[in-house]
Protein backbone atom coordinates (compact mmCIF):
# COMPACT_ATOMS: atom_id res chain seq x y z
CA UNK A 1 0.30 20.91 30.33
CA UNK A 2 -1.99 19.51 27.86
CA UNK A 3 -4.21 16.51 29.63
CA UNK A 4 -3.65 13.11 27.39
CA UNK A 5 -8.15 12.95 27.21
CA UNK A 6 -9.84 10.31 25.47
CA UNK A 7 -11.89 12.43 23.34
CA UNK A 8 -8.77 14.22 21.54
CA UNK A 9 -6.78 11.61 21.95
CA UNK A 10 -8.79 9.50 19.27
CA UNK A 11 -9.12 12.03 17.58
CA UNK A 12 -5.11 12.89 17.28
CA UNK A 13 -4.57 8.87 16.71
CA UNK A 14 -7.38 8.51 13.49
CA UNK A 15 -5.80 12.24 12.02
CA UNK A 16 -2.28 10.36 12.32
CA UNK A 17 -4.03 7.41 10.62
CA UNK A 18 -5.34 9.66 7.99
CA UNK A 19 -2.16 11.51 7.32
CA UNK A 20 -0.01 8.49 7.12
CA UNK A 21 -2.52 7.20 4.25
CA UNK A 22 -2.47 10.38 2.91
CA UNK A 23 1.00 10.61 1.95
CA UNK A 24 1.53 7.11 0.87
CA UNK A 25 -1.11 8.26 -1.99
CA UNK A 26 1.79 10.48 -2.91
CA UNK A 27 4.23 7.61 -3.62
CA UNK A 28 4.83 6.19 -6.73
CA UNK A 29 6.12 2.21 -7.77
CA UNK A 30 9.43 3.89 -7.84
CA UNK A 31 9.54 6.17 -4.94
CA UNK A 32 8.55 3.13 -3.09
CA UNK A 33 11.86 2.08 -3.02
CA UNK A 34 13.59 5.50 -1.90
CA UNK A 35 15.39 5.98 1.15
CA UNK A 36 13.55 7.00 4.22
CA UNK A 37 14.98 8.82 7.29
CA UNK A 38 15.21 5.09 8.82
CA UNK A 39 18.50 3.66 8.05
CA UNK A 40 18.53 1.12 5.17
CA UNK A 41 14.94 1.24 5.40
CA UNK A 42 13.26 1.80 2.13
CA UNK A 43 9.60 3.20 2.13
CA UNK A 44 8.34 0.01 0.99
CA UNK A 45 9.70 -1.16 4.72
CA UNK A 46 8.44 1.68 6.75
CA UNK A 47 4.92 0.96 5.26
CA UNK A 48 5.53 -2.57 6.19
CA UNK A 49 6.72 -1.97 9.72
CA UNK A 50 3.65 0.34 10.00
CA UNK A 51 1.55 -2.85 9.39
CA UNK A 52 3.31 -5.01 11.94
CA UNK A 53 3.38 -2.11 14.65
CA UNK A 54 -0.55 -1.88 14.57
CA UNK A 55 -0.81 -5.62 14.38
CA UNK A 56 1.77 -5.66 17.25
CA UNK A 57 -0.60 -3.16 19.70
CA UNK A 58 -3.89 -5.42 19.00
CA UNK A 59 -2.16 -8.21 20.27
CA UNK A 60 -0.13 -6.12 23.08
CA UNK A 61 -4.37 -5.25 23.89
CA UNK A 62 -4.83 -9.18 23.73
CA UNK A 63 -2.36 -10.24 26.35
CA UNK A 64 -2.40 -7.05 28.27
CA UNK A 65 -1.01 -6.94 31.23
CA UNK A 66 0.44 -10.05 30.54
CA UNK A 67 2.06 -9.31 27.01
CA UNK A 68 5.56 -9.83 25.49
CA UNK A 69 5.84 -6.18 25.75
CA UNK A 70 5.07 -5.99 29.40
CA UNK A 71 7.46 -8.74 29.88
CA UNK A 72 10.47 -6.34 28.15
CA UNK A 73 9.34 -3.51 29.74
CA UNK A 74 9.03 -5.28 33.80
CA UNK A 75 12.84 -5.50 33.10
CA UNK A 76 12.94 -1.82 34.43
CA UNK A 77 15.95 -1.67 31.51
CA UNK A 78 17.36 1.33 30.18
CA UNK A 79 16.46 2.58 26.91
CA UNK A 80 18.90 1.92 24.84
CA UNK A 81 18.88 -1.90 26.00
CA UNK A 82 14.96 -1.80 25.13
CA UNK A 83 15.82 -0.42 22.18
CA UNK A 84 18.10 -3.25 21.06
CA UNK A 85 15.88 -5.61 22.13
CA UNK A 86 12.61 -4.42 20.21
CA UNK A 87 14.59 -3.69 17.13
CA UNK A 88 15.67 -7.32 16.54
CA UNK A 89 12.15 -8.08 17.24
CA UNK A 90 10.90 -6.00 14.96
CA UNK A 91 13.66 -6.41 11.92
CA UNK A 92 12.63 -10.32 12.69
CA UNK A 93 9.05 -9.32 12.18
CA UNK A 94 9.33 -7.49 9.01
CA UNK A 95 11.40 -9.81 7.35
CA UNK A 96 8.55 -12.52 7.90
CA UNK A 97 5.92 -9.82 6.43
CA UNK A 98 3.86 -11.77 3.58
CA UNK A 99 5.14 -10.33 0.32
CA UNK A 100 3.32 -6.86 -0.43
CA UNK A 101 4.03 -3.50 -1.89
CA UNK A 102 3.58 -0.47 -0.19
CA UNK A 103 0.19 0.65 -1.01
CA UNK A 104 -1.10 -3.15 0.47
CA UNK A 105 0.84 -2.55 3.75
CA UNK A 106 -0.18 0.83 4.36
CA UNK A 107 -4.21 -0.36 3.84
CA UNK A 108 -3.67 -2.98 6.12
CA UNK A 109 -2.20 -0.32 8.61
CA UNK A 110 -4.95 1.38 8.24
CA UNK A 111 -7.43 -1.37 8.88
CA UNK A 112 -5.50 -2.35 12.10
CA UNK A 113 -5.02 0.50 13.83
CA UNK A 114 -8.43 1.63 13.19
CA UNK A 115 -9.33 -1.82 14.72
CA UNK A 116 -7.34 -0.80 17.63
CA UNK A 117 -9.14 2.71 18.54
CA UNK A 118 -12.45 1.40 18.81
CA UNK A 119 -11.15 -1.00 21.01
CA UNK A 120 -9.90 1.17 23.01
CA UNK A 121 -12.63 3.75 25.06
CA UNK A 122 -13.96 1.16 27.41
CA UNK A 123 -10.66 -0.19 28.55
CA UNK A 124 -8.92 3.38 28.89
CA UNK A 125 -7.77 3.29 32.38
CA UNK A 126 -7.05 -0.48 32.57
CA UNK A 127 -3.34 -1.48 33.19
CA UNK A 128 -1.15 -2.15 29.88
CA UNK A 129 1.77 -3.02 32.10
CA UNK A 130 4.44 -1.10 34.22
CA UNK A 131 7.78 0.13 33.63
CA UNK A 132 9.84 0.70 36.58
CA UNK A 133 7.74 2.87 39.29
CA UNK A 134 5.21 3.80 36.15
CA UNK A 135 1.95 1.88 35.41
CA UNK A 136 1.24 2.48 31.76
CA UNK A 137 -2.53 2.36 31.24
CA UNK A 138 -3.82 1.31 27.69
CA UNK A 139 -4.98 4.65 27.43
CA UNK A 140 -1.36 5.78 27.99
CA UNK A 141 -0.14 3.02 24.85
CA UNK A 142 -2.89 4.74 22.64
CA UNK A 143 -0.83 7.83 23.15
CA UNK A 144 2.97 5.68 21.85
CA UNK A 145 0.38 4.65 19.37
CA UNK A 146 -0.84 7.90 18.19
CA UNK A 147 2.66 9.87 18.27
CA UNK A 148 4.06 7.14 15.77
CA UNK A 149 1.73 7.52 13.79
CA UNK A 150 2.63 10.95 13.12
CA UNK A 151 6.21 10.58 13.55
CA UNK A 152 6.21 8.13 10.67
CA UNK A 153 4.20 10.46 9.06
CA UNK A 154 7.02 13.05 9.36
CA UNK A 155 9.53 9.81 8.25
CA UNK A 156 7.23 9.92 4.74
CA UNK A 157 7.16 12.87 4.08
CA UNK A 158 10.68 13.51 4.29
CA UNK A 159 11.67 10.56 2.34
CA UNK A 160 8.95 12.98 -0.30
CA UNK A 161 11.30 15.74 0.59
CA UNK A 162 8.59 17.66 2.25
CA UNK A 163 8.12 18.31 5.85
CA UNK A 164 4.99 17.21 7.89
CA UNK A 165 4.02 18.92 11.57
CA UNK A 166 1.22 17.68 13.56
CA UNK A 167 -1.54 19.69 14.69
CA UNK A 168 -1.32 19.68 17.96
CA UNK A 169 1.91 18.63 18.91
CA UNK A 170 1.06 19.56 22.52
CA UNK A 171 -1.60 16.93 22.49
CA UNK A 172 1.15 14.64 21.08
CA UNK A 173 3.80 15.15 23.18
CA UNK A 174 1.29 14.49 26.52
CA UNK A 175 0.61 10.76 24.40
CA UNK A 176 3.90 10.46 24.73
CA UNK A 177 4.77 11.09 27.98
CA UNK A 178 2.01 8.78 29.02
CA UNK A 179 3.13 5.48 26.80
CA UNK A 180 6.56 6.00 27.04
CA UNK A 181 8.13 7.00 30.55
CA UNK A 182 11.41 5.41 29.49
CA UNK A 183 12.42 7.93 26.95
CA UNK A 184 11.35 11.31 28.59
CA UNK A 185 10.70 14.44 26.31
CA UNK A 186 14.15 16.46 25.94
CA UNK A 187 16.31 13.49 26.06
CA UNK A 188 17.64 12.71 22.55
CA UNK A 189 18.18 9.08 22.33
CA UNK A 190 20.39 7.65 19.43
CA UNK A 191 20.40 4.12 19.57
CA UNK A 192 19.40 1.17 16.52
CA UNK A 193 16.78 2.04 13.87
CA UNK A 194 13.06 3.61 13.79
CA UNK A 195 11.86 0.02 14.97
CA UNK A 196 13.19 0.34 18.25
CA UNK A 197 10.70 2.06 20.29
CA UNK A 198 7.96 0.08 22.89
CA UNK A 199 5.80 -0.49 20.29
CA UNK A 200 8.08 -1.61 17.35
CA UNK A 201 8.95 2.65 16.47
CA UNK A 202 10.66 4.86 17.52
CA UNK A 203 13.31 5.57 19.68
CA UNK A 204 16.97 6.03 18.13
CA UNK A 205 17.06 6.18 14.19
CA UNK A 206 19.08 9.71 14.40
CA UNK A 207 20.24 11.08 11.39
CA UNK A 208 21.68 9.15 8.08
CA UNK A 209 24.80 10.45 8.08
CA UNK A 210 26.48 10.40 4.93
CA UNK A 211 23.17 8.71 3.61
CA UNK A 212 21.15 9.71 0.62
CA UNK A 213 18.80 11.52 3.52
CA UNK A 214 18.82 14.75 5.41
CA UNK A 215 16.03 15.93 7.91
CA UNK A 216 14.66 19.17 6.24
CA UNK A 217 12.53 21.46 8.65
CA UNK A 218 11.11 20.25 11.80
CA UNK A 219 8.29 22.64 13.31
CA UNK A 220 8.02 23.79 16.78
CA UNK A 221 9.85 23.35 19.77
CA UNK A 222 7.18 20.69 21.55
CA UNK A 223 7.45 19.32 17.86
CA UNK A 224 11.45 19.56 17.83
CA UNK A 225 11.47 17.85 21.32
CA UNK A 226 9.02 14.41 20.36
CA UNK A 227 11.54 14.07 16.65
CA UNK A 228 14.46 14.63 19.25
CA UNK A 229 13.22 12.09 21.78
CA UNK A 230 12.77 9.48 19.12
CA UNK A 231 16.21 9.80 17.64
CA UNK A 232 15.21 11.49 14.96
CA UNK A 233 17.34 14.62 15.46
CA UNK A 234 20.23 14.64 17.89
């Protein structure tokens, strides 16, 4: 199994960075307001939630161990009651967004997860807080972190109607396993919307059905299993 290593770790988390900013450059004033694989979320939102779930991990950093996250998660809840939980939260959160377009969100994304990397190295193997039996170190968070960052990636570019795979999904997939022992690899979980998961994305937005979106292609098998563990394909 691939290790979850600082070194390509950061690495994984600044190319999700990139890629995220990179296709938002693709959008235009109108495709801004196109359905996204998130239900009745409109790109202009998932940009937005992108901004509060970067602000939401510097201040997870902040209170850390003691955070409203670790709070949630010292519940030892299932998923899907997690997932209920954080997606009010986070549907609260970006309705109180300051007005902005896409293109302003996804800068200030950007700037704030950035922020959060180089905050990270010398506080790697400090506690984040504990779910169940599981410590979750803020190294392990930088790895929820750095797989939505891609996974929203794959959100934009479908909404583009093109397809995105990471490049080392392996890498990924090890991230997640280490921030997010509640929703285990190979478990698909179909519960609220893409702002459900332990940092504000995730788990549970499943398919559209009978939306204006379909999922086009989704890469490889390690690839297959993080969209399926997220909701994203039952």
């Amino acid at each position: 199994m691939t290790d979850w290593a600082l070194g390509p770790a950061l690495a994984a988390f600044h190319a999700g960075v990139t890629v995220v900013g990179e296709l938002a450059a693709q959008f235009t004033d109108d495709s801004w307001a196109a359905p996204t694989p998130c239900p009745e979320w409109q790109a202009a939102d998932l940009a937005g939630h992108l901004r509060c779930m970067a602000d939401n991990f510097n201040e997870y950093l902040d209170d850390a161990p003691a955070s409203r996250l670790a709070r949630l998660m010292a519940t030892g809840a299932d998923a899907a009651w997690l997932a209920r939980k954080l997606a009010r939260q986070n549907a609260a959160e970006l309705a109180a967004l300051a007005e902005g377009q896409g293109p302003e969100h996804i800068t200030a994304f950007a700037a704030s997860a950035r922020a959060y990397a180089r905050r990270i190295p010398p506080v790697w193997d400090l506690p984040h807080h504990r779910y169940r039996d599981t410590v979750v170190t803020v190294g392990g968070m930088a790895g929820a972190a750095c797989a939505e960052w891609h996974l929203h990636a794959w959100d934009l570019a479908q909404t583009l109607g093109k397809d995105y795979s990471p490049a080392n999904p392996d890498l990924l997939a090890a991230g997640w396993q280490a921030g997010m022992p509640h929703l285990p690899l190979g478990v698909p979980v179909a519960v609220a919307t893409c702002g459900a998961g332990p940092a504000g994305g995730g788990a549970g937005m499943a398919a559209a059905e009978g939306g204006a979106w379909a999922a086009g292609p989704a890469g490889n098998g390690v690839w297959r299993a993080l969209l399926r563990a997220s909701g994203r394909l039952a």
